[in-house]
N, C-alpha and C. Protein backbone atom coordinates (compact mmCIF):
# COMPACT_ATOMS: atom_id res chain seq x y z
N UNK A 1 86.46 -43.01 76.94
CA UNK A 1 86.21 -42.96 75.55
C UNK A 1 85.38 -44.14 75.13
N UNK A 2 84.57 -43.63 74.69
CA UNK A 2 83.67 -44.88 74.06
C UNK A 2 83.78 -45.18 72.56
N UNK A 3 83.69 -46.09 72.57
CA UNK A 3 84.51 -46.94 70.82
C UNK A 3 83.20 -47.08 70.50
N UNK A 4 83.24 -46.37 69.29
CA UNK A 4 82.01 -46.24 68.24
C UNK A 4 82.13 -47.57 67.61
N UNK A 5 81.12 -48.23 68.10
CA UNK A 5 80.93 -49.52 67.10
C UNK A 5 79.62 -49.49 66.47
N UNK A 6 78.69 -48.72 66.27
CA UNK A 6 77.56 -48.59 65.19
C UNK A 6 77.75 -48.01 64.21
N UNK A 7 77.45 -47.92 63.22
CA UNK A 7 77.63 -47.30 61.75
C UNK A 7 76.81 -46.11 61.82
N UNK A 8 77.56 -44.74 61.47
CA UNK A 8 76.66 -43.72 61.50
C UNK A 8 76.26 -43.70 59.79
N UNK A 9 75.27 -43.36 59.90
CA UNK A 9 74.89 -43.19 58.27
C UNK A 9 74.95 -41.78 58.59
N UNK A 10 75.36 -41.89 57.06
CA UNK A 10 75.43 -39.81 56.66
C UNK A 10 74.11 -39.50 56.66
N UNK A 11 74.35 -38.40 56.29
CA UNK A 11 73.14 -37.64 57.09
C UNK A 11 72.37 -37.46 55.67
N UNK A 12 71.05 -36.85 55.34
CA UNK A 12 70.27 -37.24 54.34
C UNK A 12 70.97 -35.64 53.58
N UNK A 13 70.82 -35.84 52.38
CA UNK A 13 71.97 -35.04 51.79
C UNK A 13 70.54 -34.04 50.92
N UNK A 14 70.36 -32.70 50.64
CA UNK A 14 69.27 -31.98 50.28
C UNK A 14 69.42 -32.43 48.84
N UNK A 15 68.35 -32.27 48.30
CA UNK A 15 67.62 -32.51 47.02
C UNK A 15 68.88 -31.70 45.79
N UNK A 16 69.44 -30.53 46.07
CA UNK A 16 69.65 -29.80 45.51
C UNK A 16 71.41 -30.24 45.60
N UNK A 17 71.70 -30.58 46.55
CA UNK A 17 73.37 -31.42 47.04
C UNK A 17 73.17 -32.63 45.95
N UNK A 18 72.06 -33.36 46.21
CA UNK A 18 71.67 -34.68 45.38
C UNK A 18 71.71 -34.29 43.60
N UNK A 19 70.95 -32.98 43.28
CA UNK A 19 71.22 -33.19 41.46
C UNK A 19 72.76 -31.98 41.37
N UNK A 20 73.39 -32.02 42.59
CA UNK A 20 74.55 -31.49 41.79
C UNK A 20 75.28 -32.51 41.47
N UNK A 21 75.24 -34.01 42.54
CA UNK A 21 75.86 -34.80 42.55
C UNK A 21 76.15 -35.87 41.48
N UNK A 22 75.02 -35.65 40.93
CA UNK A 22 74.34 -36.24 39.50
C UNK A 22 74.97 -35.86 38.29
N UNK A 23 74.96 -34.58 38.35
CA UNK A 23 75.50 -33.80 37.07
C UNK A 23 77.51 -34.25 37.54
N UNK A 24 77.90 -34.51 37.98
CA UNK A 24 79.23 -34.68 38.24
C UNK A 24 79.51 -36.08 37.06
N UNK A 25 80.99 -35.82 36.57
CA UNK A 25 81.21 -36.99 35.63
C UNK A 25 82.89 -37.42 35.91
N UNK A 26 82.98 -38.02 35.39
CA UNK A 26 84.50 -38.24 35.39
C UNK A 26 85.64 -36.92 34.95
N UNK A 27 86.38 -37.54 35.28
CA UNK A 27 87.82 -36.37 34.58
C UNK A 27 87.61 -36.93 33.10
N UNK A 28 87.56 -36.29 32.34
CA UNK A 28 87.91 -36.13 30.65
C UNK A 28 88.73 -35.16 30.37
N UNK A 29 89.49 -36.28 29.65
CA UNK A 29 90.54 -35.66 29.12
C UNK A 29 90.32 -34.56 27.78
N UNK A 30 91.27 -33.32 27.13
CA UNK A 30 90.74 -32.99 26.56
C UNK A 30 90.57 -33.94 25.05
N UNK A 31 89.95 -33.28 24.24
CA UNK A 31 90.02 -33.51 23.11
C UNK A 31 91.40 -33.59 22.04
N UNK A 32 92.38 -34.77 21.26
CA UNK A 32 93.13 -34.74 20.93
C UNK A 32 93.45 -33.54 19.54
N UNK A 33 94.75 -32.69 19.42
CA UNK A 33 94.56 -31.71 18.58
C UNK A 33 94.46 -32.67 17.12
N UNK A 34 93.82 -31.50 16.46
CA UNK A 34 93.46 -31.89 14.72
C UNK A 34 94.77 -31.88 14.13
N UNK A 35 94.64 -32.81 13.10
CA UNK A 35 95.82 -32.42 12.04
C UNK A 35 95.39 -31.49 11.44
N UNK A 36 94.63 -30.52 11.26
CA UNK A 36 94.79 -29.21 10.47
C UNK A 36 94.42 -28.23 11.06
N UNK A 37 94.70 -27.01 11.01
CA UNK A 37 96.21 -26.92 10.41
C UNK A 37 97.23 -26.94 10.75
N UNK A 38 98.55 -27.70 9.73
CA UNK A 38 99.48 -28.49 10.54
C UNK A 38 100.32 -26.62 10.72
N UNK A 39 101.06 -27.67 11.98
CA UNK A 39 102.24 -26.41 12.88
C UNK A 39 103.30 -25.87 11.57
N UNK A 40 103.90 -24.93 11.88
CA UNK A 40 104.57 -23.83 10.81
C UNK A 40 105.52 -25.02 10.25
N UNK A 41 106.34 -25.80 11.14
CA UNK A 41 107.00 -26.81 11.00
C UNK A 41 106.65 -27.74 9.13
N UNK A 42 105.62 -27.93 9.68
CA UNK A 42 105.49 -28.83 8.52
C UNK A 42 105.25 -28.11 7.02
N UNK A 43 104.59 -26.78 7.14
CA UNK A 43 104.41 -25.76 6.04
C UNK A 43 106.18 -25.78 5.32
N UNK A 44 106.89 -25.72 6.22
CA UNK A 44 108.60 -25.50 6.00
C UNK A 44 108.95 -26.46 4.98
N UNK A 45 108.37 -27.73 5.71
CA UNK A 45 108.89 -29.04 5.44
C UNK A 45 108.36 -28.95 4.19
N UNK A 46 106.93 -28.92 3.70
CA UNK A 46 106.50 -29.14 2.75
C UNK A 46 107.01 -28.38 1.42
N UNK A 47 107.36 -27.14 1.97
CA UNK A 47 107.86 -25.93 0.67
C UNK A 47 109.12 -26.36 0.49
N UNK A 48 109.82 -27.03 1.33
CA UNK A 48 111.39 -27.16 1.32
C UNK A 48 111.08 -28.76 0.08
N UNK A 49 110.66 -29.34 0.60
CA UNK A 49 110.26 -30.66 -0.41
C UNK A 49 109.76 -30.43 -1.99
N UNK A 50 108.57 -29.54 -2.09
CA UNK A 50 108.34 -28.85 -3.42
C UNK A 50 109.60 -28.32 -4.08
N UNK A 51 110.29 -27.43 -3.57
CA UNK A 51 111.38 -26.76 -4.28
C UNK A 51 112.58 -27.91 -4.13
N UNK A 52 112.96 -28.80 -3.75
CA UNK A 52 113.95 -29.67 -3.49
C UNK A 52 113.63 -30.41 -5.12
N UNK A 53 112.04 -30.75 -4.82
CA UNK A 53 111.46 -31.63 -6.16
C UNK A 53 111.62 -30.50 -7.30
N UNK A 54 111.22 -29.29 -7.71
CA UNK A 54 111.59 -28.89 -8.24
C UNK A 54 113.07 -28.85 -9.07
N UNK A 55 113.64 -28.14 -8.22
CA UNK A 55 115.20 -28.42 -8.43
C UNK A 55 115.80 -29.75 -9.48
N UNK A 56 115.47 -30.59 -8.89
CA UNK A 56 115.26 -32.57 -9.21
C UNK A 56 115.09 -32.37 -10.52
N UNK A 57 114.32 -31.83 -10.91
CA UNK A 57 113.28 -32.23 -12.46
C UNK A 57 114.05 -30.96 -13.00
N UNK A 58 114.40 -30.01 -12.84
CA UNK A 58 115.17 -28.89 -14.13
C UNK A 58 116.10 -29.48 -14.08
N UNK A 59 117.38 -30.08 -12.95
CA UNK A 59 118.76 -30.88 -13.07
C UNK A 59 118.60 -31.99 -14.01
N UNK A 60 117.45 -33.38 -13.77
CA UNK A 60 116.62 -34.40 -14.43
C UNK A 60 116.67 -33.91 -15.97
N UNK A 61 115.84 -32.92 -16.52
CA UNK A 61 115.56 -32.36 -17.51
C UNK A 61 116.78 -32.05 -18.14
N UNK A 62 117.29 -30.73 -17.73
CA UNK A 62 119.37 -30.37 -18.61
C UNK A 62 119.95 -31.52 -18.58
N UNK A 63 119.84 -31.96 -17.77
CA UNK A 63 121.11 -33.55 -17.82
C UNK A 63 120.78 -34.28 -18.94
N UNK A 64 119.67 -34.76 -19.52
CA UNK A 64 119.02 -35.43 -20.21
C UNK A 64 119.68 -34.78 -22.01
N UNK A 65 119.12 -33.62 -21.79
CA UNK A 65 119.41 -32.40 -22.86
C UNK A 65 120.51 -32.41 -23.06
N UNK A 66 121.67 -32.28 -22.21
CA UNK A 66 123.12 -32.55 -22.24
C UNK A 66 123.48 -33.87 -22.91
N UNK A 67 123.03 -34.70 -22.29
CA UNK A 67 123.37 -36.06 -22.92
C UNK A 67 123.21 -36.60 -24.19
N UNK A 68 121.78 -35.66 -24.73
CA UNK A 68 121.40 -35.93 -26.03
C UNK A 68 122.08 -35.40 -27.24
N UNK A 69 122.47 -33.71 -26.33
CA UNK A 69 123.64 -33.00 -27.55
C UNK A 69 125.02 -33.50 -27.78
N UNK A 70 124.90 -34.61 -26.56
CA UNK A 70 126.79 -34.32 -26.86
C UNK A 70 126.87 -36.40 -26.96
N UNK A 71 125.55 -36.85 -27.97
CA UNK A 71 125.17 -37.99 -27.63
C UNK A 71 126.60 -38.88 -29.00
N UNK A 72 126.42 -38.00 -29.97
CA UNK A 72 127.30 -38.26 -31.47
C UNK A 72 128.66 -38.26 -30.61
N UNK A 73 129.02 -37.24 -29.96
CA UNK A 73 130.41 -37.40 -29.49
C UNK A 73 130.83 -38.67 -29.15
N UNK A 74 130.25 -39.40 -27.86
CA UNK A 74 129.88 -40.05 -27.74
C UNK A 74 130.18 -41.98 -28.51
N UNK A 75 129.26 -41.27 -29.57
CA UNK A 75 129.41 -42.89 -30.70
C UNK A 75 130.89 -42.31 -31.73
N UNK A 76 131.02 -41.37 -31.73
CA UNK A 76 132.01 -40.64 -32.20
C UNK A 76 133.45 -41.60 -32.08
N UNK A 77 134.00 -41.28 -30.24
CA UNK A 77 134.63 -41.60 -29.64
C UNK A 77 134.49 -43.68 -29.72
N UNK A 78 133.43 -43.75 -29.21
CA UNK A 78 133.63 -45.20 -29.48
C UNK A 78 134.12 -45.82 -30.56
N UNK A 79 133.40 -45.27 -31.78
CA UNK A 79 133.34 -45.57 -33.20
C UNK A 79 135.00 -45.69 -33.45
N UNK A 80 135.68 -44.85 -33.01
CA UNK A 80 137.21 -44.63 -33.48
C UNK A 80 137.95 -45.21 -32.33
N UNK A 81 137.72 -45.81 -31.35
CA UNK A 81 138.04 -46.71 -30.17
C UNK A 81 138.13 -47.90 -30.44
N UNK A 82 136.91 -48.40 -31.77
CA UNK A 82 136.98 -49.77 -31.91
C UNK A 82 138.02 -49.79 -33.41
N UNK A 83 138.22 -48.96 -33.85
CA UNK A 83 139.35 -48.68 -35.34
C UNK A 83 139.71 -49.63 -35.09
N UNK A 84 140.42 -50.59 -36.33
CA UNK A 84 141.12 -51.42 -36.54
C UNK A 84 142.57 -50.63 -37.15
N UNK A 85 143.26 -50.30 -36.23
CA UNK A 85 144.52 -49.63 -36.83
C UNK A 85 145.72 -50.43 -37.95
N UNK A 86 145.16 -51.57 -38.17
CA UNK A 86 146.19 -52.46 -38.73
C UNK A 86 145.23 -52.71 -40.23
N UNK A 87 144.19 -52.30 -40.61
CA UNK A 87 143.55 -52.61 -41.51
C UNK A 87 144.08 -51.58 -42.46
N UNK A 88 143.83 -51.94 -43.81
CA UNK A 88 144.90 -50.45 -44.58
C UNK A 88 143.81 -49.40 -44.93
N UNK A 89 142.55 -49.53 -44.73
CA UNK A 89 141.71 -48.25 -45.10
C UNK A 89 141.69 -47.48 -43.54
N UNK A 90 142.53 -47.75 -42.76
CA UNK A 90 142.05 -47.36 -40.89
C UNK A 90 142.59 -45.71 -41.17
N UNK A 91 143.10 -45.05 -41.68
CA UNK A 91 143.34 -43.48 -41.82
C UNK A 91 142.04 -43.59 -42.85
N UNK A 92 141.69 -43.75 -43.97
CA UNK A 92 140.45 -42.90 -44.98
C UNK A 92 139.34 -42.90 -43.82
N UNK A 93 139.29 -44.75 -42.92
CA UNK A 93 138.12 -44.86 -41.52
C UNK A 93 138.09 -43.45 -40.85
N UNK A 94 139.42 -43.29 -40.00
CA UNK A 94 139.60 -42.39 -39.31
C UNK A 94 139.04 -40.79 -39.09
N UNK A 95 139.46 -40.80 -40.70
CA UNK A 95 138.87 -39.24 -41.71
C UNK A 95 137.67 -39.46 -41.75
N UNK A 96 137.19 -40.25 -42.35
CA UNK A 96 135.51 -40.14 -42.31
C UNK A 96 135.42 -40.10 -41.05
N UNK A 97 134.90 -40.87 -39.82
CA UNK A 97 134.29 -41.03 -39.00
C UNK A 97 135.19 -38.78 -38.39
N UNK A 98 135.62 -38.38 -38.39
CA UNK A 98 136.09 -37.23 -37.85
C UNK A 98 135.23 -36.20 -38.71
N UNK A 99 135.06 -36.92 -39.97
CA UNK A 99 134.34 -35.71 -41.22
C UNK A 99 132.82 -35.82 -40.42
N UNK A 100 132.55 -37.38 -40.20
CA UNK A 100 130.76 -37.04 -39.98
C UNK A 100 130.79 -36.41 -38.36
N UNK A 101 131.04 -36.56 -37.46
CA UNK A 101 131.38 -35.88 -36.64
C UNK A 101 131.35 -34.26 -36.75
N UNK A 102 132.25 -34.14 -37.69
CA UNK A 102 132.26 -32.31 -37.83
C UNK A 102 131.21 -31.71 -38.48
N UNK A 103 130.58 -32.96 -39.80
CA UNK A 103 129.29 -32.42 -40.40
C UNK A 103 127.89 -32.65 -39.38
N UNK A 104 128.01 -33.33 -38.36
CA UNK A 104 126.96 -33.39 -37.42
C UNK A 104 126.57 -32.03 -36.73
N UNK A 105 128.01 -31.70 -36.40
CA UNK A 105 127.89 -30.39 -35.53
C UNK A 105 128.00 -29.25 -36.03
N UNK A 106 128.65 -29.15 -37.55
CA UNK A 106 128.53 -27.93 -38.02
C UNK A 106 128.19 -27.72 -38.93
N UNK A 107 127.47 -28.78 -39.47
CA UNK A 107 126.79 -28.72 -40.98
C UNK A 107 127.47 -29.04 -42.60
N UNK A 108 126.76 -29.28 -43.03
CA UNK A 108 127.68 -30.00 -44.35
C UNK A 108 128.00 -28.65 -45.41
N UNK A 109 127.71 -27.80 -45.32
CA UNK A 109 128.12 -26.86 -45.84
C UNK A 109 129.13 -25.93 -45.42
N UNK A 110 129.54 -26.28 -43.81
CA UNK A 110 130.24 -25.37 -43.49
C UNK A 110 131.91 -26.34 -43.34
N UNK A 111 131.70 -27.86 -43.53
CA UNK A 111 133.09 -28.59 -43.14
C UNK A 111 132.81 -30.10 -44.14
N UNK A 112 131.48 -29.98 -45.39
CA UNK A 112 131.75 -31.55 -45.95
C UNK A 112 132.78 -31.85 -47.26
N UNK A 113 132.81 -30.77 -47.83
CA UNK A 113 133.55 -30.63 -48.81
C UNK A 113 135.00 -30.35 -48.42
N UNK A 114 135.44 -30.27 -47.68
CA UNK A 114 136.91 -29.98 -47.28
C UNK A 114 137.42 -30.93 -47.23
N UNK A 115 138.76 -31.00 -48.14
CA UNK A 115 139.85 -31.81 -47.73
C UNK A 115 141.22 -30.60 -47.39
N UNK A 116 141.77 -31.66 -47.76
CA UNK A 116 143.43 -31.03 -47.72
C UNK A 116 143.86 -30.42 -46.52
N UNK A 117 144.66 -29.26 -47.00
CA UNK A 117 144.90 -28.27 -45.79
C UNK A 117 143.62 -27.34 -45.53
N UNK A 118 142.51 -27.63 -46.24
CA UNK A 118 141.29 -26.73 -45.80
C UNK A 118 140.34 -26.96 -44.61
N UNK A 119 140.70 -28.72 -45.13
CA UNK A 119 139.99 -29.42 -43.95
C UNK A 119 141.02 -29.80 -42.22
N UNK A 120 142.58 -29.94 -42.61
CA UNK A 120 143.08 -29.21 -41.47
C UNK A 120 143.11 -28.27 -40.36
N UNK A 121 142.92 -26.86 -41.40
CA UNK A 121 142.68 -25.77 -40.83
C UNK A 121 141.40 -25.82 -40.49
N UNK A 122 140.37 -26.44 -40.78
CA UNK A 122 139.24 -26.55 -39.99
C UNK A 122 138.96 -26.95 -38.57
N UNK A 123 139.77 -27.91 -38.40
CA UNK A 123 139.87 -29.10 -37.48
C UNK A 123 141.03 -28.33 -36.36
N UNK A 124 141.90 -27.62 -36.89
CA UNK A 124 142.31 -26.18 -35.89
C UNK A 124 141.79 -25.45 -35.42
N UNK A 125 141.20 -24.80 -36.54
CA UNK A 125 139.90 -23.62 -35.63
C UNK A 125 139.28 -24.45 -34.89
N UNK A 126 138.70 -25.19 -35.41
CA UNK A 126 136.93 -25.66 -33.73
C UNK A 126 137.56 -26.45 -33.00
N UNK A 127 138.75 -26.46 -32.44
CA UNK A 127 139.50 -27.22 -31.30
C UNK A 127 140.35 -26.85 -31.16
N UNK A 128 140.72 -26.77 -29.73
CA UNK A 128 141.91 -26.15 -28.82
C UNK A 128 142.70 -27.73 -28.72
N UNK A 129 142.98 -27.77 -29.99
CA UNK A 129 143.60 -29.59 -29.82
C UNK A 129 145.03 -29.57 -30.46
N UNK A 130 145.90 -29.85 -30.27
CA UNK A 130 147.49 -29.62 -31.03
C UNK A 130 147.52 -30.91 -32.38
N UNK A 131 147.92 -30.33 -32.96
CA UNK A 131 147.74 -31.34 -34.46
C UNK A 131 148.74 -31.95 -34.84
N UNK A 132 149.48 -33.03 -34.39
CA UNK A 132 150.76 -33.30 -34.87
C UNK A 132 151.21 -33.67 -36.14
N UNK A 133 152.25 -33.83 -36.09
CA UNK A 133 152.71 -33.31 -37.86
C UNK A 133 152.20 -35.03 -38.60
N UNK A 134 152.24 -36.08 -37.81
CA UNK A 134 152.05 -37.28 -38.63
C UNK A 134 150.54 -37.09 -38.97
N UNK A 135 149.65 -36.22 -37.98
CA UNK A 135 148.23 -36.27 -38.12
C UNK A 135 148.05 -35.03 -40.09
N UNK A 136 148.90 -34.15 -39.79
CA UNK A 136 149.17 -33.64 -40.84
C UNK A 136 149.61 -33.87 -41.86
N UNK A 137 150.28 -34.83 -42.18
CA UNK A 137 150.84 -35.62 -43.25
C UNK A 137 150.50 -36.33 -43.73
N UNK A 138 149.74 -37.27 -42.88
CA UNK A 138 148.50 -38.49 -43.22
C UNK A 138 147.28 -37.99 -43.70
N UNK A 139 146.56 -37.45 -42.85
CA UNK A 139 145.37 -36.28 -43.54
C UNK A 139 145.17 -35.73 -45.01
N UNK A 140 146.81 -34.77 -44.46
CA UNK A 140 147.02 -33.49 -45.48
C UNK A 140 147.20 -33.91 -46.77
N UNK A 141 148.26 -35.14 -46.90
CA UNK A 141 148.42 -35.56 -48.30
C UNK A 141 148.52 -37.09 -48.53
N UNK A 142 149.13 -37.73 -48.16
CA UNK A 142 149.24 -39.40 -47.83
C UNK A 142 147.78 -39.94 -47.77
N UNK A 143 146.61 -39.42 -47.74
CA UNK A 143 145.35 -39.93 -47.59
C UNK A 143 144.61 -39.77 -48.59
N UNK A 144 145.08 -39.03 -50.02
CA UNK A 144 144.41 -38.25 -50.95
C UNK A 144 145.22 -38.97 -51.92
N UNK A 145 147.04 -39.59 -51.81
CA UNK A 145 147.56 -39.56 -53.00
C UNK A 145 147.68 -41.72 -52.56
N UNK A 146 146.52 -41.90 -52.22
CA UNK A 146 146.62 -43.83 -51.57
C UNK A 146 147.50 -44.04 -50.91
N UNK A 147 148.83 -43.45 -50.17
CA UNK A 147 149.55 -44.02 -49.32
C UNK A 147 148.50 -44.58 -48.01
N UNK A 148 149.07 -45.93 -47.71
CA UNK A 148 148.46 -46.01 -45.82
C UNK A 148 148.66 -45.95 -44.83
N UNK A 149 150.39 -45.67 -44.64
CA UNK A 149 150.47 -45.41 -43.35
C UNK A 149 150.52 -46.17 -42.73
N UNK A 150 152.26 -46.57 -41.78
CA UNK A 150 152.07 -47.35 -40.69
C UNK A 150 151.16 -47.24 -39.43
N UNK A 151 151.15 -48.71 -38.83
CA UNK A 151 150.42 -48.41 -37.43
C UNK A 151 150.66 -47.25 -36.68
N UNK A 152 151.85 -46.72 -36.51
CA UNK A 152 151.74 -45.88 -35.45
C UNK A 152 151.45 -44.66 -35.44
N UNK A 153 151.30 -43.92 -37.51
CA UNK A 153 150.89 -43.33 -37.72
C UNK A 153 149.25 -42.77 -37.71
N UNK A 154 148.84 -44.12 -37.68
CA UNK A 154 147.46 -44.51 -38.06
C UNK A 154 146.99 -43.94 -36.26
N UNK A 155 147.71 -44.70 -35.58
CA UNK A 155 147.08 -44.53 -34.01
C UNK A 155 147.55 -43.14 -33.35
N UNK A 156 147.93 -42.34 -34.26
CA UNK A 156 148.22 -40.77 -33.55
C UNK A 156 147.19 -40.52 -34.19
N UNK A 157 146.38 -40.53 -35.41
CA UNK A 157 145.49 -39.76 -36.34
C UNK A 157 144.40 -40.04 -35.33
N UNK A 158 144.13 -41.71 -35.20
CA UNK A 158 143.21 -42.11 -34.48
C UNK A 158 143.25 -41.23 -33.15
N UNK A 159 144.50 -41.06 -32.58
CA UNK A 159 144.49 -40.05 -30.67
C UNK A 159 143.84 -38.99 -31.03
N UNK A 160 144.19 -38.46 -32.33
CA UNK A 160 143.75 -37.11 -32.44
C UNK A 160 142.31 -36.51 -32.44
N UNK A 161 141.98 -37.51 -33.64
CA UNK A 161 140.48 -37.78 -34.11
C UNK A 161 139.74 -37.89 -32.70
N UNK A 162 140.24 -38.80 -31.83
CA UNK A 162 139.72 -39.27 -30.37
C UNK A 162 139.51 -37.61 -29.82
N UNK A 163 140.47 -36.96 -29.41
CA UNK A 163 140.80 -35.55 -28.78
C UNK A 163 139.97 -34.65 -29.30
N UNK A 164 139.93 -34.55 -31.05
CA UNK A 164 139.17 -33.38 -31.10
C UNK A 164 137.63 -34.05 -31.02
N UNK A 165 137.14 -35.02 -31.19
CA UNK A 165 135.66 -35.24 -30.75
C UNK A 165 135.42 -34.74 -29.96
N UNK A 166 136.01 -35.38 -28.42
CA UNK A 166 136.12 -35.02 -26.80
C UNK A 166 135.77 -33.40 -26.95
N UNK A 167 137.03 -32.58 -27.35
CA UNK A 167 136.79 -31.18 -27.05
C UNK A 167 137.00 -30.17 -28.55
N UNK A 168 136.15 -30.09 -29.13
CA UNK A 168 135.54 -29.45 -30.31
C UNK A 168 134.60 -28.59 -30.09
N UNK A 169 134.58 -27.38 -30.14
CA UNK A 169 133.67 -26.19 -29.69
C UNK A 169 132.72 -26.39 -30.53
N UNK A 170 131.38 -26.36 -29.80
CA UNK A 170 129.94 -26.65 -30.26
C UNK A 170 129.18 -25.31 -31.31
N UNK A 171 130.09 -24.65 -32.01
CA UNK A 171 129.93 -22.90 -32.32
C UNK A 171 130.84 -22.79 -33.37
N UNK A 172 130.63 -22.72 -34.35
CA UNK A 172 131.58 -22.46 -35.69
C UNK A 172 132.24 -20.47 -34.72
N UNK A 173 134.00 -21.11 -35.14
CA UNK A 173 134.35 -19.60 -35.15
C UNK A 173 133.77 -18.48 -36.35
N UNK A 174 133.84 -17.57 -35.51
CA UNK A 174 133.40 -16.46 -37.02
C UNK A 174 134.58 -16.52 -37.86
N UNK A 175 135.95 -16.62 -38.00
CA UNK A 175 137.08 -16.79 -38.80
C UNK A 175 136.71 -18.16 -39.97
N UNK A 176 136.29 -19.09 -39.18
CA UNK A 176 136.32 -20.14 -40.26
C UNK A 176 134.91 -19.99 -41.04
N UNK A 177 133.47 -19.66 -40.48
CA UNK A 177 132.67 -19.51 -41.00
C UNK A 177 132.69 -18.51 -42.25
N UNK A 178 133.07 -17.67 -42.40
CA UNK A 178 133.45 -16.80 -43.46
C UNK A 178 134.56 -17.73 -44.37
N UNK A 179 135.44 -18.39 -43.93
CA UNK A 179 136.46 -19.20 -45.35
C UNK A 179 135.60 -19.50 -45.71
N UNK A 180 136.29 -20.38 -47.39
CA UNK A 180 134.93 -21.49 -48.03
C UNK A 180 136.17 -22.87 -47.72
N UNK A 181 137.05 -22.68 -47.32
CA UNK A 181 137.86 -23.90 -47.71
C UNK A 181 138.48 -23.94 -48.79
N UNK A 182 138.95 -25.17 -49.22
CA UNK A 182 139.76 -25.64 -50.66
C UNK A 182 138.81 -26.11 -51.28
N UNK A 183 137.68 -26.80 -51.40
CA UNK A 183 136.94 -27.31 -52.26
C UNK A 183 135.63 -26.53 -52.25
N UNK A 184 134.84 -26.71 -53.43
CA UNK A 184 133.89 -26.03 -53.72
C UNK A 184 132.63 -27.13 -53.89
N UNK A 185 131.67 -26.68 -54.05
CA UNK A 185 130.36 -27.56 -54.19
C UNK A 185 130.37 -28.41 -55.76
């Protein structure tokens, strides 16, 4: 065996071997995909986000609306929270702040002129609220003829007043809307 120690050169390669060799390039990779149009995926995502935002802004919106109607209740409740029950006008306080309250929501023609047992029975109908008898006594007549009323009388009128703000139906019954009450214009 004879040990090749000369360098064979390759052999002369044809003209036509030579411009294929030419035209040869690297591996390229392909081209990276476009963002458009995006995969079904994101169409999902996007409609699920619109209607999510949607949703947002009608809840956003009623909540707002809610808050604004039931905004008097509200200063209502505070207003008769901060009563001074020991002061001697704190039942005529009481009555008013319950009168503007009722004329807020149901109009001054349908609850401003009422006292007595007219304005009682008012304060029955538009609330599922139990009326206790000191709230009735103080109201009904003790508030009309200057009596004032001890504290503890004063602070049931005040619970009450508190209660029917809270839950007072936003809707005159048809029963009371048809009375006129005890007092007249």
């Amino acid at each position: 065996m004879k040990l090749l120690t000369t360098q064979q050169s390759p052999q002369p390669q044809s003209a036509e071997v030579q411009a294929l060799l030419q035209q040869m390039r690297d591996v390229h990779e392909p081209a990276a995909p476009g963002w458009w149009p995006p995969a079904p995926g994101w169409w999902m995502l996007a409609l699920l986000t619109l209607v999510l935002a949607v949703v947002a802004v009608i809840w956003l919106r009623n909540s707002r609306r809610r808050r604004a109607r039931s905004r008097y209740r509200i200063e209502g409740v505070r207003l008769l929270r901060r009563l001074d029950i020991s002061a001697p006008d704190a039942a005529q306080t009481a009555n008013e702040l319950l009168k503007r309250v009722a004329v807020t929501t149901y109009g001054r023609a349908a609850c401003g002129n009422l006292t007595g047992a007219g304005w009682l029975q008012f304060l029955r109908d538009t609330a599922d609220v139990e009326c206790p008898r000191e709230v009735e006594d103080l109201i009904g007549e003790k508030l009309y003829s200057g009596a004032v009323g001890n504290p503890a009388e004063i602070n049931t009128v005040r619970e009450f007043a508190i209660n029917w703000v809270q839950h007072h139906k936003a809707q005159i019954p048809l029963q009371t809307a048809g009375e006129g009450g005890t007092a007249g214009v």
